[in-house]
Protein backbone atom coordinates (compact mmCIF):
# COMPACT_ATOMS: atom_id res chain seq x y z
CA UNK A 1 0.56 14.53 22.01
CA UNK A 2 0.72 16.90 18.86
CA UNK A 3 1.77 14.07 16.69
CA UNK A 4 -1.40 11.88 17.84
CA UNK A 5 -3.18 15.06 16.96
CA UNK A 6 -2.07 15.17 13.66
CA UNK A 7 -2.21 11.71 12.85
CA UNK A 8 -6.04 11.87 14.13
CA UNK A 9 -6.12 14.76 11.46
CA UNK A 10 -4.97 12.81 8.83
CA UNK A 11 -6.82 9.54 9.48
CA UNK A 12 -10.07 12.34 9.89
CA UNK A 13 -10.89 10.84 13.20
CA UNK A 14 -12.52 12.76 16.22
CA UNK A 15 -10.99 11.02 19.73
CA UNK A 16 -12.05 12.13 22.77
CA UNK A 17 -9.32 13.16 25.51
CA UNK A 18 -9.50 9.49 26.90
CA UNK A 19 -8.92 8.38 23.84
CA UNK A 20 -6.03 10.54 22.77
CA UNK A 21 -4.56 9.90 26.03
CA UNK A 22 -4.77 5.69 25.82
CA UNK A 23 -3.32 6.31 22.11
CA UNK A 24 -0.54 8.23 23.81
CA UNK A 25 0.40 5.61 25.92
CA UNK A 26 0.47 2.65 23.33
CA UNK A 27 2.29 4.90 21.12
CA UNK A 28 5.50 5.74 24.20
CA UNK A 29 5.56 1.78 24.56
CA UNK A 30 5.96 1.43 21.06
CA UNK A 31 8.80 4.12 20.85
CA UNK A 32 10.31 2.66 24.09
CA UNK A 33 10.47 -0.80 22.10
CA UNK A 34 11.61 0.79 18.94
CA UNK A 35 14.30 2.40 21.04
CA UNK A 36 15.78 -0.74 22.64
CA UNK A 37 16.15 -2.21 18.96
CA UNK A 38 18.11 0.77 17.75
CA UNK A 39 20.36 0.51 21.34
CA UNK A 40 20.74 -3.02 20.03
CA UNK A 41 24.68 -3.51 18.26
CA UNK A 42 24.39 -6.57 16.21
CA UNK A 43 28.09 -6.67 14.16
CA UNK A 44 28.42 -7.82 10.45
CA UNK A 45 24.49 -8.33 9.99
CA UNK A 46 22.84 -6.56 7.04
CA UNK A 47 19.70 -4.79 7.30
CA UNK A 48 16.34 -7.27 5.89
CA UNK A 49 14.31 -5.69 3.36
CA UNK A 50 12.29 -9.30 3.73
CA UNK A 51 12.79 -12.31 5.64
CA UNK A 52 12.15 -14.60 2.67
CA UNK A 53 14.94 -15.21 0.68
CA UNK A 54 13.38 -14.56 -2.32
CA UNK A 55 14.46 -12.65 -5.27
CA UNK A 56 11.77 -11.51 -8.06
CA UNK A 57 11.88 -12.68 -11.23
CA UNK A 58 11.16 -10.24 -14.01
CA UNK A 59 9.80 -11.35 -17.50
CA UNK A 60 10.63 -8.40 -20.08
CA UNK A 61 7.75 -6.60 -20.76
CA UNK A 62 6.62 -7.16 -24.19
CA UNK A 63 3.56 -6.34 -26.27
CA UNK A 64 1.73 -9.13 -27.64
CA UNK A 65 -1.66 -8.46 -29.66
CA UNK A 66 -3.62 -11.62 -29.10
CA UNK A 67 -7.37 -10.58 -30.10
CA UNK A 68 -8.15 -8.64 -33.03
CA UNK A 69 -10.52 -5.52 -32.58
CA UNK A 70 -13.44 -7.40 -33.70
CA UNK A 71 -12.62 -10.39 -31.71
CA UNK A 72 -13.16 -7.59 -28.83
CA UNK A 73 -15.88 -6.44 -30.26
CA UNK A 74 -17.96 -9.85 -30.77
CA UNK A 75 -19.89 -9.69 -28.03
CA UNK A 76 -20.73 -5.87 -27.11
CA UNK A 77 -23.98 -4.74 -27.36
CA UNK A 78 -23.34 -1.75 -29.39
CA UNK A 79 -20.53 -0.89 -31.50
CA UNK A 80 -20.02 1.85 -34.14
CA UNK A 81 -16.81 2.49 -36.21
CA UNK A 82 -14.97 0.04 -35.11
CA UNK A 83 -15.11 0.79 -31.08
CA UNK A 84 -18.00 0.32 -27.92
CA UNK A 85 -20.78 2.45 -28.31
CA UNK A 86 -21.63 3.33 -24.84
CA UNK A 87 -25.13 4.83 -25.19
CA UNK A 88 -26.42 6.96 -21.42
């Protein structure tokens, strides 16, 4: 029950006892799940990060300049030595 408590603490929620205690019990049938899975042996399989098997593809990062500064500054409304003038 502490760890509900703290996770209500966290999440800055305000359960009432009924509450806290229905969150209790969804939380032992999750940990009596979780604990059949880990009982489980399953021999030469290798844990899934994903199910997809999908590697990502990485460009290399590289710095391109494709506008000049006054291309960027074309269309603001103010501008003054070469950057936005933001005027408040």
């Amino acid at each position: 029950m502490q760890n509900i408590r703290n996770y209500e603490a966290m999440a800055k929620l305000e359960l009432s006892e009924e509450e806290l205690k229905t969150v209790a019990e969804y939380v032992s049938m999750f940990e009596q799940s979780f604990s059949q899975l880990a009982e489980q042996e399953i021999p030469d399989t290798e844990p899934l990060v994903s199910v997809l098997d999908i590697n990502n593809v990485f460009r290399e990062d590289i710095a391109v300049k494709k506008f000049s500064r006054e291309e960027f500054l074309e269309n603001a409304p103010e501008r003054r030595d070469g950057y936005f003038s933001v005027s408040g």
